[in-house]
Protein backbone atom coordinates (compact mmCIF):
# COMPACT_ATOMS: atom_id res chain seq x y z
CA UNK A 1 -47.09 -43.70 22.06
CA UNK A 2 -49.06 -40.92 20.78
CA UNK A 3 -50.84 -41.00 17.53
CA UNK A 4 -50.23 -39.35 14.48
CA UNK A 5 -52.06 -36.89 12.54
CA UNK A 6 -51.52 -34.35 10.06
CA UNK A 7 -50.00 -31.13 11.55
CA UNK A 8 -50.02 -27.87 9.70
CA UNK A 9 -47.29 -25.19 10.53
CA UNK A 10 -47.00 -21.67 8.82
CA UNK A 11 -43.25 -20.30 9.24
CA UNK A 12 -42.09 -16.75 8.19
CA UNK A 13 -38.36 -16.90 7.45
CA UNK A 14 -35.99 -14.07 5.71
CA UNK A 15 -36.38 -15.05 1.77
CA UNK A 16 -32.76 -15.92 1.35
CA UNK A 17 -31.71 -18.99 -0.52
CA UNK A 18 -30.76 -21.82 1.12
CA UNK A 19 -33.52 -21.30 3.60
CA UNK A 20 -35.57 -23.77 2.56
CA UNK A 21 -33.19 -26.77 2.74
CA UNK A 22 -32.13 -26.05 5.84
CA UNK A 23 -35.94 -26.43 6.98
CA UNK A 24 -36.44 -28.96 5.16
CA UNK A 25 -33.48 -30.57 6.36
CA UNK A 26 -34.30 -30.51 9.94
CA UNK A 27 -37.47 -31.96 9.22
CA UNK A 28 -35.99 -35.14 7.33
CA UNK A 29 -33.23 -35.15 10.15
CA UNK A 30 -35.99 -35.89 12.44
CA UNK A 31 -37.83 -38.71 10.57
CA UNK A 32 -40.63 -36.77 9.38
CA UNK A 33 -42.27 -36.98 6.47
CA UNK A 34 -43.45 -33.56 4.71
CA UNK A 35 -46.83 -34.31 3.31
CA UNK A 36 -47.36 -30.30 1.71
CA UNK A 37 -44.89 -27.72 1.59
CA UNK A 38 -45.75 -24.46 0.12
CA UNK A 39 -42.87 -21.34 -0.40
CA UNK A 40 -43.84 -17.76 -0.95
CA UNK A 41 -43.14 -14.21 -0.65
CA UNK A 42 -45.42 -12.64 1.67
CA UNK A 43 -46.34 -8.57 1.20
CA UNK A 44 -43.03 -7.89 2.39
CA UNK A 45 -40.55 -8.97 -0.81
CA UNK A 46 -37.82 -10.14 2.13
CA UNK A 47 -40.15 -12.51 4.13
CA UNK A 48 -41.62 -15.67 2.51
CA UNK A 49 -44.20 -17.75 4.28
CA UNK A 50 -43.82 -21.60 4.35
CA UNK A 51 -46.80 -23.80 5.08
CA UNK A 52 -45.65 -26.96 5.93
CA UNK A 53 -47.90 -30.79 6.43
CA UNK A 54 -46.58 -33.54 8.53
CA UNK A 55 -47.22 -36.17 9.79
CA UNK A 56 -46.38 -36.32 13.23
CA UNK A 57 -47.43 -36.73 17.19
CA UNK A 58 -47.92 -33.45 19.54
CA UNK A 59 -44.70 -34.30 21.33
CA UNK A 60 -42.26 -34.78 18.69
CA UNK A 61 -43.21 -31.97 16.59
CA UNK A 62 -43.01 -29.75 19.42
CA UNK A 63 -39.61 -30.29 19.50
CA UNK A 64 -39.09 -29.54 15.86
CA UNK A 65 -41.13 -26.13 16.38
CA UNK A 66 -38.51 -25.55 19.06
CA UNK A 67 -35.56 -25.90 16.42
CA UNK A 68 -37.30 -23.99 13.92
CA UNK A 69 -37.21 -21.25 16.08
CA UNK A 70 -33.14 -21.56 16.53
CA UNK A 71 -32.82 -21.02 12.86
CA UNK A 72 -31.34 -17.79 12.43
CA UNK A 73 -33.65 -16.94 9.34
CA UNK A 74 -36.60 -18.17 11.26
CA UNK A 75 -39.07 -14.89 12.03
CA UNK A 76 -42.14 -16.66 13.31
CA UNK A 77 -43.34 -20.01 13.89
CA UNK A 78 -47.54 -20.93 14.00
CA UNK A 79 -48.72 -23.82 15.21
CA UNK A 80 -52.04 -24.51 14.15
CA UNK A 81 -53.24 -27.44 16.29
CA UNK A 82 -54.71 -25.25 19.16
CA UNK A 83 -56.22 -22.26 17.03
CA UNK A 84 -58.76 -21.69 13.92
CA UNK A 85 -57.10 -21.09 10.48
CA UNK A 86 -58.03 -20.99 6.75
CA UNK A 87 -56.03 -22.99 4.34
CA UNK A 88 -56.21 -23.88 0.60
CA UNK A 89 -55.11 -25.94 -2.47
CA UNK A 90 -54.64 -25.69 -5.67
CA UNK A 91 -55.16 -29.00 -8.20
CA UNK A 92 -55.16 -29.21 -11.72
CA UNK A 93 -56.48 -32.41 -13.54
CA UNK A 94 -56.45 -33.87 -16.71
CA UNK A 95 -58.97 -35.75 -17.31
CA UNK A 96 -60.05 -37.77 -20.50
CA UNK A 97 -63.27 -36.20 -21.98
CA UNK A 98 -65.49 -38.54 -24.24
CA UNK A 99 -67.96 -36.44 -25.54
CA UNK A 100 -70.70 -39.25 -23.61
CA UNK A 101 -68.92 -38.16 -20.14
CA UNK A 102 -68.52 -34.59 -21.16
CA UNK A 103 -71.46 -33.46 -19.88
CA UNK A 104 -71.54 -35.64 -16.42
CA UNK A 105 -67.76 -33.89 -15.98
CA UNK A 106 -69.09 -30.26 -16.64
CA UNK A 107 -71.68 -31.18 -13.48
CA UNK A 108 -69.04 -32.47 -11.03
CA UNK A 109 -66.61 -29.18 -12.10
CA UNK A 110 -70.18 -26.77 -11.57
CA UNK A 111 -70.51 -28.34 -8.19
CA UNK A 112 -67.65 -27.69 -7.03
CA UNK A 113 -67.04 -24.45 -8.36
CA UNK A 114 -64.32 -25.81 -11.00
CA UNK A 115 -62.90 -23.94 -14.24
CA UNK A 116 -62.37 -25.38 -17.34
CA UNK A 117 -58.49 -24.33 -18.45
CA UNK A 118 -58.14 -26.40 -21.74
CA UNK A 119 -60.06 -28.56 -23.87
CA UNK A 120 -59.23 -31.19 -26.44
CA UNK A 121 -60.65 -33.58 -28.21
CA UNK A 122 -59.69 -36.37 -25.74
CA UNK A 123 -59.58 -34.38 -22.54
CA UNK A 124 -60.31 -31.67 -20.41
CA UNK A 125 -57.81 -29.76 -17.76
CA UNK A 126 -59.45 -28.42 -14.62
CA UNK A 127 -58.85 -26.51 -11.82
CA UNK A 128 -60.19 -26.73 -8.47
CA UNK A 129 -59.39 -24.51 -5.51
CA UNK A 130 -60.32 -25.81 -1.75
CA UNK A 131 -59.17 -27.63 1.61
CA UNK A 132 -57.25 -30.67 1.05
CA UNK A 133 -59.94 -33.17 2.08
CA UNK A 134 -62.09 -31.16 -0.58
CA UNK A 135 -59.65 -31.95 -2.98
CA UNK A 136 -59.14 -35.31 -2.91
CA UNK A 137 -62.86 -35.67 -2.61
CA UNK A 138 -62.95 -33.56 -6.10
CA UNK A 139 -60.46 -36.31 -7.50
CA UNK A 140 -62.36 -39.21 -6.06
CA UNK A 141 -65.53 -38.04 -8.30
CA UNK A 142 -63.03 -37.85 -11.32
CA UNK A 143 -61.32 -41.26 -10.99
CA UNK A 144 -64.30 -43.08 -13.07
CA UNK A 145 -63.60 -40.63 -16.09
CA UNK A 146 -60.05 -41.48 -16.09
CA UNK A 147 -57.77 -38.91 -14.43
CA UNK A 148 -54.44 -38.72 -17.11
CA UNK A 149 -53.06 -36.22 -15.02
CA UNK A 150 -52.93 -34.31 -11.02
CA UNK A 151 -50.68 -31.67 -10.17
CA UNK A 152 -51.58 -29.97 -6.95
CA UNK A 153 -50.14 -27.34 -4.57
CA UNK A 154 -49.05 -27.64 -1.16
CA UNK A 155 -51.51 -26.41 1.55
CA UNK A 156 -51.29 -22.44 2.20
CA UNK A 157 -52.72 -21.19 5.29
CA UNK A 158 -53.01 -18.56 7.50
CA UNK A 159 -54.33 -18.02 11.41
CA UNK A 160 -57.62 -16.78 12.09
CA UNK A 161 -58.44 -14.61 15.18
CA UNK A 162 -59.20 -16.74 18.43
């Protein structure tokens, strides 16, 4: 059997409701597990852009690209095993802020190009833009602070020339 790794697909699809269950629904139909989903309008106001993560072996989620492509609202299907692309995240974390760790916190977010949002007396909210290995790398350096909370995009991407 063929191994799994993390896939990433970028569909265009008419921005009409119910579009994203159905997509959805076909993966879950097949067994797979969506690790990131991300929804958007793309420059055209009737055309979002879904960039989906899963799990899955070459084989089987060939198949799936083949029924995305039957679904009527379906425009165009990627497939970015086989060519270069760009892709990024967006996290936000809580983390609680002693004024001892404050300053060792301010280092890790100047590293890796963080921003402050808010600031308390107890915590500090940052955000972190990057790859998704980047951030859980970010959130790995956090965990000794005491992360309170994480809420983080799904992966965007799009296809670089060849």
């Amino acid at each position: 059997m063929a191994s799994e790794k993390r896939q990433t697909l970028s569909v265009l699809v008419e921005n009409k409701a119910g579009v994203l269950s159905k997509i959805a629904g076909l993966f879950s139909g097949r067994g797979f597990n969506i690790a990131s989903l991300s929804v958007g309008e793309t420059e055209d106001p009737k055309v979002s852009r879904m960039t989906i993560e899963v799990e899955a072996d070459r084989r089987t989620l060939e198949q799936a690209v083949k029924q995305l492509r039957k679904i009527i609202e379906t425009i165009k299907v990627e497939d970015f095993a086989d060519r270069p692309y760009v892709s990024s995240q967006l996290l936000l974390v809580k983390v609680a802020a002693t004024s001892e760790d404050r300053t060792e916190i301010m280092n890790v977010v100047e590293v890796f190009n963080g921003k402050v949002v808010d600031l308390d007396h107890r915590s500090m909210t940052i955000r972190f833009v990057g790859e998704t290995q980047f951030v859980d790398d970010v959130l790995d350096l956090l965990e000794p602070y005491g992360i309170k909370e994480v809420a983080r995009t799904g992966s965007v991407a799009l296809g670089r020339p060849f």
